[in-house]
C-alpha atoms as a PDB file:
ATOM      1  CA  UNK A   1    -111.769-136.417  49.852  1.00  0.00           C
ATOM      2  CA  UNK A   2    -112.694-140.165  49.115  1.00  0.00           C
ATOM      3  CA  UNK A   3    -111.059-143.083  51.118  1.00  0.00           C
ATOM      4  CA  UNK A   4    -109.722-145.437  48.750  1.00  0.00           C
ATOM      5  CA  UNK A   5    -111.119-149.151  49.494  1.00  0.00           C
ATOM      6  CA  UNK A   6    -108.911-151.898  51.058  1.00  0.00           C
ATOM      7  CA  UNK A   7    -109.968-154.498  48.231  1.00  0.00           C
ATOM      8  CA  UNK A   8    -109.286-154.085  44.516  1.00  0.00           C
ATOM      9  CA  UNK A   9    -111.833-153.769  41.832  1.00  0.00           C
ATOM     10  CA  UNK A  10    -110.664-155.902  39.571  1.00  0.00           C
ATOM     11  CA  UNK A  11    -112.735-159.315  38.846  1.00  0.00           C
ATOM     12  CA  UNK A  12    -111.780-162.132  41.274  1.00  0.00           C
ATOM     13  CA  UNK A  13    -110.618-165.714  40.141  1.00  0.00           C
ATOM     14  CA  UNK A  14    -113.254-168.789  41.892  1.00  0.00           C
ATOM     15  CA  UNK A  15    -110.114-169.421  44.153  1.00  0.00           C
ATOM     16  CA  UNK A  16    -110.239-166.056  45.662  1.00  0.00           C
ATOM     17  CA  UNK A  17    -113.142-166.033  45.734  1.00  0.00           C
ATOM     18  CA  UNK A  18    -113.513-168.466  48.528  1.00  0.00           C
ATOM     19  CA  UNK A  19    -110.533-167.370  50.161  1.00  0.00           C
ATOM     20  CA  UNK A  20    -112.658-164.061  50.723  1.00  0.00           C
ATOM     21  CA  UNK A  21    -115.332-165.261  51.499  1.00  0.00           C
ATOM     22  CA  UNK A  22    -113.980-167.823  54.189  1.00  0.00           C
ATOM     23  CA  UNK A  23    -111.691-165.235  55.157  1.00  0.00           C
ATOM     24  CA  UNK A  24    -114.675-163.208  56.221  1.00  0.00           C
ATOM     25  CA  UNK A  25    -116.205-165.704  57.929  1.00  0.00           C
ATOM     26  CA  UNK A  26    -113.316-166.688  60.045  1.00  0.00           C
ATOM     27  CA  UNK A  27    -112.684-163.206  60.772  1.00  0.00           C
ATOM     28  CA  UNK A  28    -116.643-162.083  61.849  1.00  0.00           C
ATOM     29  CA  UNK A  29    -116.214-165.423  63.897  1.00  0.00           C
ATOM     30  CA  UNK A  30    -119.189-166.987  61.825  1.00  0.00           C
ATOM     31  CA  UNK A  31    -116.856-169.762  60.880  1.00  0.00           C
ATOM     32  CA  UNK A  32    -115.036-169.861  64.962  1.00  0.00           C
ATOM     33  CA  UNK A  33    -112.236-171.360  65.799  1.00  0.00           C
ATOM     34  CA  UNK A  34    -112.158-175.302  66.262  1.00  0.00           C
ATOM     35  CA  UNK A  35    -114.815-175.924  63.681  1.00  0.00           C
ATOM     36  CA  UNK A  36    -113.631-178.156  60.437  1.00  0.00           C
ATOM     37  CA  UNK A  37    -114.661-176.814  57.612  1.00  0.00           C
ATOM     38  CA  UNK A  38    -116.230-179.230  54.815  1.00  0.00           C
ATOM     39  CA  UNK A  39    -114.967-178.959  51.138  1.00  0.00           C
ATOM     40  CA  UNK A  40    -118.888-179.524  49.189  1.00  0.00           C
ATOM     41  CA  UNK A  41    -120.183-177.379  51.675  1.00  0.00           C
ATOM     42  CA  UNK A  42    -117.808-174.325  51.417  1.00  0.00           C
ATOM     43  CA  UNK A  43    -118.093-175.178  47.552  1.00  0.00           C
ATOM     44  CA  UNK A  44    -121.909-174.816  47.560  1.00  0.00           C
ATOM     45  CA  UNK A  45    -121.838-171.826  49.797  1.00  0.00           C
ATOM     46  CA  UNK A  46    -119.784-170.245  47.205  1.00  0.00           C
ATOM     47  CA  UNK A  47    -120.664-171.165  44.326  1.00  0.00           C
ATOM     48  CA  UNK A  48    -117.665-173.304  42.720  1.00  0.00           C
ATOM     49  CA  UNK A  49    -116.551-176.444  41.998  1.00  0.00           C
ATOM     50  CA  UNK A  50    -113.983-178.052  45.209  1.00  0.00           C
ATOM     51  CA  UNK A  51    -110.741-177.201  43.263  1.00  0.00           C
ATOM     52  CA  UNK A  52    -110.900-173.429  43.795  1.00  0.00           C
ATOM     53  CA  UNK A  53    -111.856-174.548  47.581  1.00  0.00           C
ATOM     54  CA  UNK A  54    -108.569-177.095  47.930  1.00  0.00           C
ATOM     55  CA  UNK A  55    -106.540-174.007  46.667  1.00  0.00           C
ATOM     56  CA  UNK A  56    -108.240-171.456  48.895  1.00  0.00           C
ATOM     57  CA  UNK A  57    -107.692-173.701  52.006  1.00  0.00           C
ATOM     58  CA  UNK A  58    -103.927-173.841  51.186  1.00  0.00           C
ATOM     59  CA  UNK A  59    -103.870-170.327  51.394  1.00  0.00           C
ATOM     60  CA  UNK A  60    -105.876-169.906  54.327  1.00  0.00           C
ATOM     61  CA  UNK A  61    -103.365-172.651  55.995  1.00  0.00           C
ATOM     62  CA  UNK A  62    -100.618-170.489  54.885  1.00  0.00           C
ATOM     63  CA  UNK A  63    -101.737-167.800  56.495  1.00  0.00           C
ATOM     64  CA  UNK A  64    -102.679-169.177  60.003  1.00  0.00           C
ATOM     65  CA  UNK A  65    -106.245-168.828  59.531  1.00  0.00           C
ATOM     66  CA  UNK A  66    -106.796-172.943  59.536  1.00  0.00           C
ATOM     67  CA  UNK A  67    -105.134-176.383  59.881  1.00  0.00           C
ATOM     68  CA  UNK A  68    -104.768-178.867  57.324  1.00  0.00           C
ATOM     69  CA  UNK A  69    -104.529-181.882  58.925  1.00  0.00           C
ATOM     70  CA  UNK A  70    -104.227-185.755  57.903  1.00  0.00           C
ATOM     71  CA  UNK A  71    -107.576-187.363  57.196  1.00  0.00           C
ATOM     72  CA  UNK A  72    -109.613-184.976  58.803  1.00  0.00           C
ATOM     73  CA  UNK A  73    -109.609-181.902  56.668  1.00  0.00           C
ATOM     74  CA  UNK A  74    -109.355-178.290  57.181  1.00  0.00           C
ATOM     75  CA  UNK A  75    -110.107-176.726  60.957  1.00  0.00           C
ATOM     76  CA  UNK A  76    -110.256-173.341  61.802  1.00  0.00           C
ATOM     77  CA  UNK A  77    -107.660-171.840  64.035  1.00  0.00           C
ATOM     78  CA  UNK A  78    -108.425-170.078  67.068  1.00  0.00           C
ATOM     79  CA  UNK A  79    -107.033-166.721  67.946  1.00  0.00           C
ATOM     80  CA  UNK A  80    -104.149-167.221  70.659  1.00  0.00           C
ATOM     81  CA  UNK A  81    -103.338-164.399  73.591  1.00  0.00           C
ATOM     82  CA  UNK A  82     -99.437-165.193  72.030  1.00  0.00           C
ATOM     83  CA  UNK A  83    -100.762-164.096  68.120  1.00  0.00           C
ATOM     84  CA  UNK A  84    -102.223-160.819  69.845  1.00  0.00           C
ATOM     85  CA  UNK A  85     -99.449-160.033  71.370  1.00  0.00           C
ATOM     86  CA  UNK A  86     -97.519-160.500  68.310  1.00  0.00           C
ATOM     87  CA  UNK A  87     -99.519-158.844  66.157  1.00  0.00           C
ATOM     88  CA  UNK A  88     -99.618-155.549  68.532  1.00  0.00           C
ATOM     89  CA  UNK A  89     -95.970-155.914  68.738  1.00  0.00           C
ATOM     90  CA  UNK A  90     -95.884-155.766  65.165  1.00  0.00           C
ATOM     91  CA  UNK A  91     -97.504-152.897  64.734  1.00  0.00           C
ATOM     92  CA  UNK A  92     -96.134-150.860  67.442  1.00  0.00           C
ATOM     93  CA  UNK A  93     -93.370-151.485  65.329  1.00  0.00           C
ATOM     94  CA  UNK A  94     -94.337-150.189  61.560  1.00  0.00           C
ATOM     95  CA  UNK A  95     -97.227-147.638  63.153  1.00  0.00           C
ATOM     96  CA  UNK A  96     -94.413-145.914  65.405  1.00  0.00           C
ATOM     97  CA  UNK A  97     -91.823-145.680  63.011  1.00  0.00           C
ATOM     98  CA  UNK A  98     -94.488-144.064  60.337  1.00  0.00           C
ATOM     99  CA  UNK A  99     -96.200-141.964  62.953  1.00  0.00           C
ATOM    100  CA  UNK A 100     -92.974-140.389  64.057  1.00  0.00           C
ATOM    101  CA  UNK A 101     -91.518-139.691  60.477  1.00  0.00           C
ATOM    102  CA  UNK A 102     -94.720-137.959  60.025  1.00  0.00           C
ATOM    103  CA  UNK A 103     -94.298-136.051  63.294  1.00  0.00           C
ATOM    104  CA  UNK A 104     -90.977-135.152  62.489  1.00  0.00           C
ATOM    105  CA  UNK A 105     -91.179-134.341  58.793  1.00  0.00           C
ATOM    106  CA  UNK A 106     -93.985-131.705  60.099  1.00  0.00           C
ATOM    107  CA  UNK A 107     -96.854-133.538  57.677  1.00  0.00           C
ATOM    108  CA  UNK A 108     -99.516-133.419  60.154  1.00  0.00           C
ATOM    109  CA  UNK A 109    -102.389-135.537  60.522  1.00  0.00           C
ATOM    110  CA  UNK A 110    -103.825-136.951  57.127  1.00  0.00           C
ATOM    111  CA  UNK A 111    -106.837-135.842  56.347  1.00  0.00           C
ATOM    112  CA  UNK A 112    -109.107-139.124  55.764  1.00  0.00           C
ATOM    113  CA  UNK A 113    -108.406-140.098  59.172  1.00  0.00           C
ATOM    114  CA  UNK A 114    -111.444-137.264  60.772  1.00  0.00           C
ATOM    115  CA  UNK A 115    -113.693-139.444  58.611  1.00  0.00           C
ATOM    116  CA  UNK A 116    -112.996-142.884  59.183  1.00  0.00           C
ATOM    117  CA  UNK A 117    -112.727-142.029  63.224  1.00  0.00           C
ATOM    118  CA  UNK A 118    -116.773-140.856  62.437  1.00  0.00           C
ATOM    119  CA  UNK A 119    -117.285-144.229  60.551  1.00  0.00           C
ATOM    120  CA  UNK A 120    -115.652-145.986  62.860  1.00  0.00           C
ATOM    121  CA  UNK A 121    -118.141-144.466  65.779  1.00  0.00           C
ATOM    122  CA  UNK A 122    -120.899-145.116  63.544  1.00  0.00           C
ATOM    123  CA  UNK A 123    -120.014-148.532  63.247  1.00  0.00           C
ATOM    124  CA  UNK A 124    -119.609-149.117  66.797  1.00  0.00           C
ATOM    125  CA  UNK A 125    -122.961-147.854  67.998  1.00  0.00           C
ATOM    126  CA  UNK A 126    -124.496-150.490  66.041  1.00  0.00           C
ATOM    127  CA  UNK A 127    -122.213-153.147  67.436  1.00  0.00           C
ATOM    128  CA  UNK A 128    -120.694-153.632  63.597  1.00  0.00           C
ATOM    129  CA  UNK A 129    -117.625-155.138  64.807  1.00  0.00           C
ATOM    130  CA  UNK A 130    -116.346-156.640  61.156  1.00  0.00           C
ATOM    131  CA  UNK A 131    -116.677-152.994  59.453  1.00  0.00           C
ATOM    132  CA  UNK A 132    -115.263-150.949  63.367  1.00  0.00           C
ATOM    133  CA  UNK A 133    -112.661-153.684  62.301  1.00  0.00           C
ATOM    134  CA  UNK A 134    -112.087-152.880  58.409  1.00  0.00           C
ATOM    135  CA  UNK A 135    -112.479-149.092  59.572  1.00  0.00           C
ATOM    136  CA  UNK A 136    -109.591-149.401  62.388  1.00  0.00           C
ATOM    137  CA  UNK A 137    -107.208-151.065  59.941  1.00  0.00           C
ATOM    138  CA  UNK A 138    -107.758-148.570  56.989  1.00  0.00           C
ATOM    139  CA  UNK A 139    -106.993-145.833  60.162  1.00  0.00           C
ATOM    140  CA  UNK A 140    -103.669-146.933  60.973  1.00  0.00           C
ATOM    141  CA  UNK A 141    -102.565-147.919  57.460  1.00  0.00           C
ATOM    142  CA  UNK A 142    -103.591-144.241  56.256  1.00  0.00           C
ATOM    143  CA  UNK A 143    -100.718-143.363  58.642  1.00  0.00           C
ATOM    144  CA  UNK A 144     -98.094-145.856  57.560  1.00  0.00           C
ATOM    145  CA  UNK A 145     -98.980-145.216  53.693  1.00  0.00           C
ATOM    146  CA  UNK A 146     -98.576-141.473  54.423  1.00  0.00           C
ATOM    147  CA  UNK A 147     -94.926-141.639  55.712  1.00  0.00           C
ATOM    148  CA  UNK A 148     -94.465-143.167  51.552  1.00  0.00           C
ATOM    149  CA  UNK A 149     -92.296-146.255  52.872  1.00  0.00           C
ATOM    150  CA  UNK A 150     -93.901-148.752  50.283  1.00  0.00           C
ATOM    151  CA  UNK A 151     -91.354-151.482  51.748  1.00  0.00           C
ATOM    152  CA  UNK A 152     -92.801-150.745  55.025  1.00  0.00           C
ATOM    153  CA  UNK A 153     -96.504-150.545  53.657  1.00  0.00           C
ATOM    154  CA  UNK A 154     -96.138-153.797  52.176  1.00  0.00           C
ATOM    155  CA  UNK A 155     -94.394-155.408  55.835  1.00  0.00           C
ATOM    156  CA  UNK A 156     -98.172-153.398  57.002  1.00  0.00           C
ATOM    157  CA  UNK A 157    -100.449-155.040  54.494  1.00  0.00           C
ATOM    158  CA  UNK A 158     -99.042-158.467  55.480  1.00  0.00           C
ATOM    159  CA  UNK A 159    -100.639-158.194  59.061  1.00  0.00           C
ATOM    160  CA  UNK A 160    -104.164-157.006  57.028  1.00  0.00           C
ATOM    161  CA  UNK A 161    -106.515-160.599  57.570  1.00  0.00           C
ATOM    162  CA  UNK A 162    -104.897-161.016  61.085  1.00  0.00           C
ATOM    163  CA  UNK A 163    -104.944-157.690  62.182  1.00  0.00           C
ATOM    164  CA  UNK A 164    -108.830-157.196  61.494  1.00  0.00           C
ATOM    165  CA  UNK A 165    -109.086-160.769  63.228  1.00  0.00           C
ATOM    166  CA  UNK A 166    -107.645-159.752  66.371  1.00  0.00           C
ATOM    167  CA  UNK A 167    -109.302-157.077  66.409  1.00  0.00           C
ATOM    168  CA  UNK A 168    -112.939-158.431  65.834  1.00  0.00           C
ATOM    169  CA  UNK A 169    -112.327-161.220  68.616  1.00  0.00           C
ATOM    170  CA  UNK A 170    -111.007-158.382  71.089  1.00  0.00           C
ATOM    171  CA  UNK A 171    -113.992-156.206  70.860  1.00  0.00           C
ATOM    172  CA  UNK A 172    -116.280-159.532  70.791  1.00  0.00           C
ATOM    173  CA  UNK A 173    -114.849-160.257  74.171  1.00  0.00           C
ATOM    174  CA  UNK A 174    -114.619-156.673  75.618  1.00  0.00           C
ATOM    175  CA  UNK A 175    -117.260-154.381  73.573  1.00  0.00           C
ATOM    176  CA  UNK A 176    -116.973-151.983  76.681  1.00  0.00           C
ATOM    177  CA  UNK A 177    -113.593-151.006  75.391  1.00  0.00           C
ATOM    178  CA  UNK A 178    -114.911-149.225  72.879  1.00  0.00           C
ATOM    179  CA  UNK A 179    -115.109-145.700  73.755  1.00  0.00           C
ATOM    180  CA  UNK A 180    -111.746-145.539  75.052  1.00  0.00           C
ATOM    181  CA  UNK A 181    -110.551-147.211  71.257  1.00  0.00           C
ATOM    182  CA  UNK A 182    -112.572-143.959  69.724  1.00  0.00           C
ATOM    183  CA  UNK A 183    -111.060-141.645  72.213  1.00  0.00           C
ATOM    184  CA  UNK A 184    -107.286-143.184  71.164  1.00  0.00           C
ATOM    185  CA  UNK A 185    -108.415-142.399  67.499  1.00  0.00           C
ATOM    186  CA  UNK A 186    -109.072-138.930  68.462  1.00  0.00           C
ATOM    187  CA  UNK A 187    -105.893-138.518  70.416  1.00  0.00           C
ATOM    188  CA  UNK A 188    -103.863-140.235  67.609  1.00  0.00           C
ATOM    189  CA  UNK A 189    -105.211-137.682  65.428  1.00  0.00           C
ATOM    190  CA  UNK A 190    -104.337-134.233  67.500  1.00  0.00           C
ATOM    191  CA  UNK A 191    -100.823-135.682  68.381  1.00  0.00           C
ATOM    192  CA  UNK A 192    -100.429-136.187  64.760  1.00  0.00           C
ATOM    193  CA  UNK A 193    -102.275-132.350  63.613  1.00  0.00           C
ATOM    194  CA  UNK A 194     -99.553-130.846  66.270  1.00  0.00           C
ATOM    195  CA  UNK A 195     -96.990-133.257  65.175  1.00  0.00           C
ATOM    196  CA  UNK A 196     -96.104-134.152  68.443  1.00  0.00           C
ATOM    197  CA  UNK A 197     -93.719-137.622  68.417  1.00  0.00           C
ATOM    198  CA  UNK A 198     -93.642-138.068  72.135  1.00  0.00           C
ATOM    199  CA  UNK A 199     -96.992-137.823  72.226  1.00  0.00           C
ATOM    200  CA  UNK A 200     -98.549-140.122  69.387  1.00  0.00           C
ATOM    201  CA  UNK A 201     -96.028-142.743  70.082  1.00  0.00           C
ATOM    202  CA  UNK A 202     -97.440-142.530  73.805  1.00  0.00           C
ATOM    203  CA  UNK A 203    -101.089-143.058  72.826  1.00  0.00           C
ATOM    204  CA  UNK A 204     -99.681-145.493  70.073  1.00  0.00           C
ATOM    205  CA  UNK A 205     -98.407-147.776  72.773  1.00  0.00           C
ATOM    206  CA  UNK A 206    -101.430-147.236  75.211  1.00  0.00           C
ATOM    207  CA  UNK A 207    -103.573-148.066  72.026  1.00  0.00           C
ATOM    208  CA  UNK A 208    -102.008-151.304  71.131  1.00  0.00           C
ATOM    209  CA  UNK A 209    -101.149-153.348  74.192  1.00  0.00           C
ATOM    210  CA  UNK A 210    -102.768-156.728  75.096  1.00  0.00           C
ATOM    211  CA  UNK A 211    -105.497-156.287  77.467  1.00  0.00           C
ATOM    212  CA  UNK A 212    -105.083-158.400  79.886  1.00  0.00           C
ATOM    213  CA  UNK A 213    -108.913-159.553  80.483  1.00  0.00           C
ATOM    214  CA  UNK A 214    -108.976-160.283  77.051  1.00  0.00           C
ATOM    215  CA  UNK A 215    -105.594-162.428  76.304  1.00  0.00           C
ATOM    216  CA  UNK A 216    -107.113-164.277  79.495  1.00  0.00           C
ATOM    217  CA  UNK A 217    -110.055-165.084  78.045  1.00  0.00           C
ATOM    218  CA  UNK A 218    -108.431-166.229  74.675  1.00  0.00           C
ATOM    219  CA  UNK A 219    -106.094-169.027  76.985  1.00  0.00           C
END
């Protein structure tokens, strides 16, 4: 069965096209947090002219990924133990409810999730932490777009840039956690195949909880 991609195939506009692409950046930490963020340079990296850039950065701003701020441009936000915490809280929230509707309706574990746990692994081993990232998300929204809530899929796909950010700054400052991630996956999985709610909402919680080395290390 084929995994349907996170992005759409349509063509993109310039503007989101930048947004991607500093999106990306931001998110692999190539762009980290603190840095300011020049408009020529971002438009010659790109390819545009500035106005698709000035549009991109007010939708980057809007979503918490960078500061606009008086006479000195646009700087990149750094990831916060508080947005962690929030964004696990989150989606204890919207993965729980979906994981035990799925439990209880007797649906079992979708079946794309044995494959992206492999490419996931893959991933991992060669220390891919943008794609383990991009995997993990399309994981745990496979679950929430299973239980056929679209309200609660779209509440999900709001989280998407943030989530995968957390996510890639977590395993940059802890890459020894991931085994024990893959093992979660695995767990996730069999609670879900024996449709278990006790138990997948147990590994659910144990899966996404602040660690506390790395909220310390993000201040």
């Amino acid at each position: 069965m084929s995994i349907a991609a996170d992005e759409p195939a349509a063509p993109q506009s310039a503007r989101d096209r930048v947004y991607e692409w500093v999106r990306d950046e931001i998110i692999k930490g190539t762009l980290p947090g603190g840095r300011f963020l020049d408009e020529v340079w971002v438009s010659e990296s790109v390819g545009t002219s500035r106005t698709p850039v000035r549009e991109a950065f007010h939708r980057l701003n809007s979503e918490k990924f960078i500061d606009l701020l008086p006479r000195r441009g646009a700087q990149v936000r750094s990831v916060t133990s508080r947005e962690m915490e929030e964004v696990y809280a989150s989606r204890r929230l919207i993965e729980g409810h979906a994981a035990s509707a799925l439990c209880i309706a007797e649906a079992g574990a979708p079946p794309d999730l044995e494959t992206l746990a492999g490419q996931m692994e893959e991933a991992g081993r060669a220390e891919d932490w943008f794609t383990v990232a991009r995997l993990d998300r399309t994981f745990h929204r496979t679950i929430v777009d299973a239980h056929g809530n679209s309200v609660l899929t779209e509440l999900y796909d709001a989280l998407r840039s943030r989530q995968q950010r957390v996510a890639v700054r977590a395993m940059q400052i802890r890459p020894q956690r991931l085994p024990e991630i893959d093992r979660q996956h695995r767990a996730i999985i069999a609670a879900l195949t024996h449709n278990s709610v006790d138990e997948v909402i147990a590994i659910l919680n144990e899966h996404l909880r602040p660690i506390p080395e790395i909220t310390a290390a993000l201040g």
